[in-house]
Protein backbone atom coordinates (compact mmCIF):
# COMPACT_ATOMS: atom_id res chain seq x y z
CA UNK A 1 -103.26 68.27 60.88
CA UNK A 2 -101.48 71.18 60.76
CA UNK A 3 -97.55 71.23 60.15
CA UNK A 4 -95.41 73.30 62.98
CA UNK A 5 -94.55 76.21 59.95
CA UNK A 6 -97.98 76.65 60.25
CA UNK A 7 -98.77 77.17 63.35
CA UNK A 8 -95.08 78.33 64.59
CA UNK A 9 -95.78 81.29 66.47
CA UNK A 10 -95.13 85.44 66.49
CA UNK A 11 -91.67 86.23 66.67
CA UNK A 12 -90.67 82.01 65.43
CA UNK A 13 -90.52 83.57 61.50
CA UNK A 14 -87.54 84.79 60.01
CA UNK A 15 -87.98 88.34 60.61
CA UNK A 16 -85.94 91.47 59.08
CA UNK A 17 -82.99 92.83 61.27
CA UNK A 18 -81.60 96.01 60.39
CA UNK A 19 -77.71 95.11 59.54
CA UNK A 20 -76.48 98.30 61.73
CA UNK A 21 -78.18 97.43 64.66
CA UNK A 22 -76.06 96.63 67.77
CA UNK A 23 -77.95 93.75 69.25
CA UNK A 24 -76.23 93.45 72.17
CA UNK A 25 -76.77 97.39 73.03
CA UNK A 26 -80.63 96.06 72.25
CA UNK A 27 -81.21 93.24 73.81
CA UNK A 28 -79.63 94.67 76.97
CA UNK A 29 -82.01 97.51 76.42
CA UNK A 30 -85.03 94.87 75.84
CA UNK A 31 -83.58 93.36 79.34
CA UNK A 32 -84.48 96.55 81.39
CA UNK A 33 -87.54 97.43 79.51
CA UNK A 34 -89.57 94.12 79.97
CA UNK A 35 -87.48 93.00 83.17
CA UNK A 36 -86.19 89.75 81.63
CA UNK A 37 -83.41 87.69 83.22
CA UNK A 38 -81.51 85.76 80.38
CA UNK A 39 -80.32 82.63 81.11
CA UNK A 40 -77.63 80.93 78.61
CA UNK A 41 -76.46 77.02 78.79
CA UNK A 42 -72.71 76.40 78.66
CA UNK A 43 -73.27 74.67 75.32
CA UNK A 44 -74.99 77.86 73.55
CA UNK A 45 -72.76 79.97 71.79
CA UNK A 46 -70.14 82.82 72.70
CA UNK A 47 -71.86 85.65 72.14
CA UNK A 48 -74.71 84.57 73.65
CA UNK A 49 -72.94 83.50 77.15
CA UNK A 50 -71.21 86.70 76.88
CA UNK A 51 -74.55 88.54 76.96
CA UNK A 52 -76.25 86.49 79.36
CA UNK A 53 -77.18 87.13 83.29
CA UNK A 54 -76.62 83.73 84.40
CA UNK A 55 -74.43 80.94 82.69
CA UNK A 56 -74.51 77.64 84.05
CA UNK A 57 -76.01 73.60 83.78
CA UNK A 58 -79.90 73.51 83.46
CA UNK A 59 -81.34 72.84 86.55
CA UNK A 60 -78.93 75.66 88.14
CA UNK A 61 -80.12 77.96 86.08
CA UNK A 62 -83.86 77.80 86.32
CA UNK A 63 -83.20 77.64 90.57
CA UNK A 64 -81.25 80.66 89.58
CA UNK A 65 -83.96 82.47 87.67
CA UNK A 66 -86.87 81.43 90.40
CA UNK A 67 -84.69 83.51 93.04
CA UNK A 68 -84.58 86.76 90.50
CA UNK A 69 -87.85 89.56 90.86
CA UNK A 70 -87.82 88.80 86.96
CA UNK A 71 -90.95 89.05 85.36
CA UNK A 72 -89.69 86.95 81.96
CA UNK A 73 -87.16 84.46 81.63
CA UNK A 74 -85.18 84.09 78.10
CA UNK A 75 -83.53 81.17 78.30
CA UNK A 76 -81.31 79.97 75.73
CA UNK A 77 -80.97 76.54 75.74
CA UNK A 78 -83.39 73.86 74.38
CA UNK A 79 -86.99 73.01 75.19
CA UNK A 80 -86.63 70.87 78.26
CA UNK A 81 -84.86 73.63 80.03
CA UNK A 82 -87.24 75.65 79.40
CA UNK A 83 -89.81 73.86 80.28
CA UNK A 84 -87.85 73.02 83.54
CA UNK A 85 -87.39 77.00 84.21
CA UNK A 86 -91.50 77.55 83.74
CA UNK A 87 -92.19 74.59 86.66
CA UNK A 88 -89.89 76.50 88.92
CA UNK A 89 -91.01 79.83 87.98
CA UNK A 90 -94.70 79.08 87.14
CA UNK A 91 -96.10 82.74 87.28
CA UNK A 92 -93.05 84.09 85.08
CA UNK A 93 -93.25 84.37 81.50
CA UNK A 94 -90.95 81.76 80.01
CA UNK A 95 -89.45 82.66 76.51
CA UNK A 96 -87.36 80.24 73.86
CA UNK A 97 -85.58 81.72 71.01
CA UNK A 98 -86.12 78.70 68.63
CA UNK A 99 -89.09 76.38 69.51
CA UNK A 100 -87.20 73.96 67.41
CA UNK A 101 -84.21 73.65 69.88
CA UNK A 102 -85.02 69.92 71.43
CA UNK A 103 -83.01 67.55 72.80
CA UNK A 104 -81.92 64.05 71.29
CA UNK A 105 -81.90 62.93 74.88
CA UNK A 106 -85.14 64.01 76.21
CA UNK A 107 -86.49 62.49 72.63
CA UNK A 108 -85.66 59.28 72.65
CA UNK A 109 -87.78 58.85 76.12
CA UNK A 110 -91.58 59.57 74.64
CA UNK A 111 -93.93 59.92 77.80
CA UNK A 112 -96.36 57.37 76.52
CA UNK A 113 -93.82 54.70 76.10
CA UNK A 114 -92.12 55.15 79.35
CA UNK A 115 -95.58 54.90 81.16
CA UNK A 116 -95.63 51.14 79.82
CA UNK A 117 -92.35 50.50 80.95
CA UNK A 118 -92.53 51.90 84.20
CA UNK A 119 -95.73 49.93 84.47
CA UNK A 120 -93.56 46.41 84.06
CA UNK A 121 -92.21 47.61 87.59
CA UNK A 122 -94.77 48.53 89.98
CA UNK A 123 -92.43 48.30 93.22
CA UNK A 124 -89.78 50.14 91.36
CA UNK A 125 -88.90 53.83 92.34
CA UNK A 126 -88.47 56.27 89.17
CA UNK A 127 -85.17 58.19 89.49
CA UNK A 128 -84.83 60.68 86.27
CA UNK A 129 -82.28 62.73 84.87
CA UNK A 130 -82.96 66.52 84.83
CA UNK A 131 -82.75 66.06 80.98
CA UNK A 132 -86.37 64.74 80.26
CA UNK A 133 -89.65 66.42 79.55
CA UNK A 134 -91.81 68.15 82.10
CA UNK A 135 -94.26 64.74 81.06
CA UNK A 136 -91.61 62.56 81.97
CA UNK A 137 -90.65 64.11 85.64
CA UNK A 138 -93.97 64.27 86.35
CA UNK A 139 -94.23 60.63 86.43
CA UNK A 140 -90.91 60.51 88.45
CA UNK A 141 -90.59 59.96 92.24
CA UNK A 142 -87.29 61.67 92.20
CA UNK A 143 -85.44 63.83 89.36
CA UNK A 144 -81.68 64.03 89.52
CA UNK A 145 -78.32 65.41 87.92
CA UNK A 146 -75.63 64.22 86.61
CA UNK A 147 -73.34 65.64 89.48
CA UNK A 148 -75.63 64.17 92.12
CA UNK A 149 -77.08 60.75 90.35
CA UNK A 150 -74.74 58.66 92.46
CA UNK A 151 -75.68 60.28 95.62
CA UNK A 152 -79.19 60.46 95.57
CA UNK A 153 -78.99 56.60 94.47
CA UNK A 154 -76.72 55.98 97.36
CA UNK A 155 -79.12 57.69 99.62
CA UNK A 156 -81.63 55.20 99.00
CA UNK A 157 -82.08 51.63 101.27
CA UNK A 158 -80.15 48.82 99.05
CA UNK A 159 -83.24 47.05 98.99
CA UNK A 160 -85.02 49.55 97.08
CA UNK A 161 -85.77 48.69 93.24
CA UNK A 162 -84.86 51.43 90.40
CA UNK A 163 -85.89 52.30 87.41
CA UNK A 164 -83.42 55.30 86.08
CA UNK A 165 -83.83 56.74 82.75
CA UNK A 166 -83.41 58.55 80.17
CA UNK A 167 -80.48 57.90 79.79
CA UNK A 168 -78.47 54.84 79.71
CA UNK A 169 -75.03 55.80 79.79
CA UNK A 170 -75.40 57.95 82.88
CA UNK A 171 -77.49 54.95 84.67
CA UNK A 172 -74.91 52.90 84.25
CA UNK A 173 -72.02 54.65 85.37
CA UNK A 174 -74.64 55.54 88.13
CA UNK A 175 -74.95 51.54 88.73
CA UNK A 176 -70.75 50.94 88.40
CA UNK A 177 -70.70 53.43 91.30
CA UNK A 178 -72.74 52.77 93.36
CA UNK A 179 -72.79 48.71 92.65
CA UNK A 180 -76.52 48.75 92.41
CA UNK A 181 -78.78 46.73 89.90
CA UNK A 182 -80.61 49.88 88.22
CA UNK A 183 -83.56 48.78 85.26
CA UNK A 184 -82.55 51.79 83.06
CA UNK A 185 -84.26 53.02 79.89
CA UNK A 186 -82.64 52.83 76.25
CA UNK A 187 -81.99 56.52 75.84
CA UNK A 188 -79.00 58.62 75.30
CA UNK A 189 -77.88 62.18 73.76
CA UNK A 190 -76.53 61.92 70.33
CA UNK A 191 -73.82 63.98 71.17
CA UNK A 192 -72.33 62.07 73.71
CA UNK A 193 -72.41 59.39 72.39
CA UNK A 194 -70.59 60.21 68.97
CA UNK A 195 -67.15 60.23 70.84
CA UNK A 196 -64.16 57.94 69.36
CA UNK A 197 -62.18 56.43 71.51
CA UNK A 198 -59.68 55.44 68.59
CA UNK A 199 -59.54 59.44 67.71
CA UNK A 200 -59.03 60.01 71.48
CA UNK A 201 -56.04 57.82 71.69
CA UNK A 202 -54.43 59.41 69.01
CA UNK A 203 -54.94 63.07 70.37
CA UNK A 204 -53.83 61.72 73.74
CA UNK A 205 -50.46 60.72 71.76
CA UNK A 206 -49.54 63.83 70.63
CA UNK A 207 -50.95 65.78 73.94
CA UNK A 208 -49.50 63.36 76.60
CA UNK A 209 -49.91 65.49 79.23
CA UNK A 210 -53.30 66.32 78.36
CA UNK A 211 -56.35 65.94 81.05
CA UNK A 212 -59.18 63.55 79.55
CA UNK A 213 -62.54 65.09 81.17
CA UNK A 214 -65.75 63.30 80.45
CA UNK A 215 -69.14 64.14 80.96
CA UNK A 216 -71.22 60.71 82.70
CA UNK A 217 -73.33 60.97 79.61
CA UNK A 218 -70.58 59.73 77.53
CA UNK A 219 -70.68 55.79 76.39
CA UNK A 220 -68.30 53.51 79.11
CA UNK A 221 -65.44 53.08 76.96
CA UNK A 222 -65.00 56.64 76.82
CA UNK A 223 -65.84 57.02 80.62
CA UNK A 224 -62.86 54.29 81.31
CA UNK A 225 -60.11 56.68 79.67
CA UNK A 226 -61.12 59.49 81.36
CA UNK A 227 -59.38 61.12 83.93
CA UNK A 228 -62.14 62.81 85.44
CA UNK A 229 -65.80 62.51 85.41
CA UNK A 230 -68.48 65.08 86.03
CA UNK A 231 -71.14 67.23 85.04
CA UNK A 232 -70.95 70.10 82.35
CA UNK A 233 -70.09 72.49 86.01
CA UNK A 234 -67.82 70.03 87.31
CA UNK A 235 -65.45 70.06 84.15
CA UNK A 236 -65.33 73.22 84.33
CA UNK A 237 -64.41 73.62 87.92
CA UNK A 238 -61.69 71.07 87.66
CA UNK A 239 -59.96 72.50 84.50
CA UNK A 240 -60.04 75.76 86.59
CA UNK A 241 -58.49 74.13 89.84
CA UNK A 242 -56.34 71.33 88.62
CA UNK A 243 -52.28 72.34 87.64
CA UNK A 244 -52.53 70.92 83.99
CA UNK A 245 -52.59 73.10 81.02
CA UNK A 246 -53.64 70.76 78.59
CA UNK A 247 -57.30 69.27 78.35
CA UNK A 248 -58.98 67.11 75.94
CA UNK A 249 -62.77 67.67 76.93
CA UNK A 250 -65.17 65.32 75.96
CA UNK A 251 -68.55 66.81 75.96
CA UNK A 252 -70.81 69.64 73.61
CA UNK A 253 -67.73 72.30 72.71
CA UNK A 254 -69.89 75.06 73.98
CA UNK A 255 -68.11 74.74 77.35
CA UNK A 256 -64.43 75.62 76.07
CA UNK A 257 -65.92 79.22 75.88
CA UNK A 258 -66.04 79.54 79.57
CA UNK A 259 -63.08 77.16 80.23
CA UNK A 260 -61.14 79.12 78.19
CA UNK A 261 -61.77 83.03 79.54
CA UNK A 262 -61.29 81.54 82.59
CA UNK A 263 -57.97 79.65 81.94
CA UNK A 264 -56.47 81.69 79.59
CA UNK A 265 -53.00 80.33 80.15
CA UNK A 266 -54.80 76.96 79.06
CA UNK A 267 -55.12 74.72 75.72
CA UNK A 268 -58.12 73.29 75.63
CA UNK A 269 -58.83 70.38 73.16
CA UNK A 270 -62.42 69.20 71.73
CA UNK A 271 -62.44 65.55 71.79
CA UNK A 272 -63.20 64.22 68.15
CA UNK A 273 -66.78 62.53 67.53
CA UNK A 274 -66.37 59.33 65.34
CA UNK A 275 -67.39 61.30 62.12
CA UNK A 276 -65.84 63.76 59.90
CA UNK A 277 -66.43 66.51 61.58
CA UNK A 278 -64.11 67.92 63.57
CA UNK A 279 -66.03 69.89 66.62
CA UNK A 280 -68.89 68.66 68.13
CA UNK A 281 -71.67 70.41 68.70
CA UNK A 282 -75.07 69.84 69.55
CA UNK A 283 -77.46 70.82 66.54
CA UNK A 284 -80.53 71.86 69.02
CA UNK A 285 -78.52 74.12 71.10
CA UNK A 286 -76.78 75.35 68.43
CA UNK A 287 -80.13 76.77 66.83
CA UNK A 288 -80.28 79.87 69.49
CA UNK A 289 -78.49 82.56 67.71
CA UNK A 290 -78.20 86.35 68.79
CA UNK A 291 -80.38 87.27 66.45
CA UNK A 292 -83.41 84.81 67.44
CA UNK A 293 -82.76 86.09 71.40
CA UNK A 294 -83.23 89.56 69.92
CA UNK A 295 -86.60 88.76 68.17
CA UNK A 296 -87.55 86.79 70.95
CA UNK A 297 -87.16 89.57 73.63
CA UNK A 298 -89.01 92.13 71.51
CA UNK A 299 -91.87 89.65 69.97
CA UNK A 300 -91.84 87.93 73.87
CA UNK A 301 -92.69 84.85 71.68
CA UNK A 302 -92.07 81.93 71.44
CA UNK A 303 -93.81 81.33 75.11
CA UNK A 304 -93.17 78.03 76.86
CA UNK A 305 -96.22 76.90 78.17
CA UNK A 306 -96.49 73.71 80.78
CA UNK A 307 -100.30 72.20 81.65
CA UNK A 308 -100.51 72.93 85.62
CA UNK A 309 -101.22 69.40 86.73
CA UNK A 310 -97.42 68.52 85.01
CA UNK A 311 -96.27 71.51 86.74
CA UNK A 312 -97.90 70.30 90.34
CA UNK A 313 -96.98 66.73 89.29
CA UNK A 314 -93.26 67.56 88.44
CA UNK A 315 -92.45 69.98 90.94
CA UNK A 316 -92.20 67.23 93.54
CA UNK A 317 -89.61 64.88 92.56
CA UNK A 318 -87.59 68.01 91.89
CA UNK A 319 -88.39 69.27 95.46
CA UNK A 320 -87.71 65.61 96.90
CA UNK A 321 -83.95 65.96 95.26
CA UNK A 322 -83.43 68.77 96.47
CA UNK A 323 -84.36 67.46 99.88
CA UNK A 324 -81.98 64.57 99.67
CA UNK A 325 -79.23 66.66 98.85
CA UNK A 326 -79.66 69.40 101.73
CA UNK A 327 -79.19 66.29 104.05
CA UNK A 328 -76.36 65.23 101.97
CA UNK A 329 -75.03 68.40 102.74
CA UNK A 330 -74.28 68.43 98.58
């Protein structure tokens, strides 16, 4: 079998970048030429937010992109995202600037394997997070996020059985919630769940008036200090609104870019992982650099590419979602 070096695609290779070139000037001039909408996660890096069109949680940002006349969508963030964008967008080119960038999360829930367990539970319904393969939500009856999970579970009769995955963490602060009996799957994002809640404690000593936000992805002991809870959008939103100037934030440090140009009268704090490191960033997202969104845009490779029974398969829980929350009023 062949090894991914050797078959990585045109424009995956290391490729020669003139030193002197101003890559922002190009890849803004790349962005006219080939009418490409750039899409950047609030975990990628600084410089690549900076540059970007649209800057926001997953999901968002592919609903985003589908809107746009766009004819290619660069979207810097890893491969379920992208993957996500191309269902939404199915006629648009879809472009990744390192085919490497996965996700521990979407990992750690292997189609195959969750077709046997969702087969122990034949008059279960399938919620699943946004952050899953295109495989995985087109086995789903309805995909969520992590700033609507409760609702969309709450929507639902309380005699109707659940099976929520990937991931664990956010099914069962989903389940604490909502008080319901949810069959979730063993998964969970290594970042998230890297957090010390000794480390925490301490920080919280010396920055007492310090705001603990916590993304639902984070373990329950974590969750349990926090002093509020919410999606990558919704931290950022409530750093923005609420009158404290001091936050510890407790998910991927990508995010204090944005929190802090827009609070710049604000500290914001990384909350230390339980390692030696003293940031904590997620290693996929963290592959996208400036200069692979550069080569990507001129090579237009690497190309996401979805089979278009997934794509007619996994368009539909994400439709029904969106469904439940327009009644919701969310």
């Amino acid at each position: 079998m062949d090894t991914f070096d050797e078959i990585k695609p045109k424009g995956f290779v290391d490729e020669e970048i003139d030193p002197r070139l101003d890559l922002f000037a190009e890849i803004d001039r790349l962005k006219k030429e080939k009418n490409a909408v750039i899409l950047a996660h609030y975990y990628q890096d600084g410089d690549i937010q900076d540059i970007a069109d649209y800057i926001g949680d997953s999901l968002g940002l592919s609903q985003q992109a589908a809107k746009t006349e766009a004819d290619i969508i660069v979207f810097a963030g890893v491969h379920f995202m992208a993957e996500t964008a191309k269902i939404l967008s199915p006629t648009k080119k879809v472009l990744l600037p390192d085919l490497k960038a996965g996700c521990s999360l979407a990992d750690s829930c292997p189609p195959h394997l969750f077709k046997k367990f969702k087969e122990q539970y034949p008059d279960h319904l399938v919620i699943t997070y946004v952050n899953c393969t295109a495989e995985l939500k087109a086995m789903s009856d309805i995909v969520c996020t992590s700033s609507n999970a409760v609702q969309i579970v709450e929507s639902l009769p309380k005699e109707q059985k659940i099976i929520f995955g990937p991931d664990k963490n956010l099914g069962a602060y989903v389940a604490k919630k909502t008080g319901r009996d949810l069959v979730l799957w063993n998964g969970a994002c290594m970042v998230h769940e890297i957090f010390s809640r000794e480390k925490i404690t301490k920080l919280k000593e010396r920055y007492p008036k310090a705001k603990l936000l916590a993304h639902p992805e984070c373990e329950d002991v974590i969750l349990e200090m926090a002093d509020y809870i919410g999606s990558t959008t919704g931290l950022l939103k409530y750093s923005s609104k609420n009158e404290a100037t001091e936050f510890i934030v407790a998910t991927e440090s990508g995010i204090l870019h944005q929190m802090q140009k827009e609070n710049p009268g604000k500290t914001f704090i990384p909350a230390p992982p339980n390692n030696n490191c003293a940031c904590n960033d997620c290693p996929h997202m963290k592959l996208n650099t400036l200069e692979k969104l550069y080569l990507c845009m001129k090579n237009e490779s690497p190309e996401i590419f979805v089979p278009q029974d997934i794509i007619v398969k996994a368009v539909k829980p994400i439709e029904r979602m969106l469904q439940i929350s327009a009644q919701l009023g969310l």
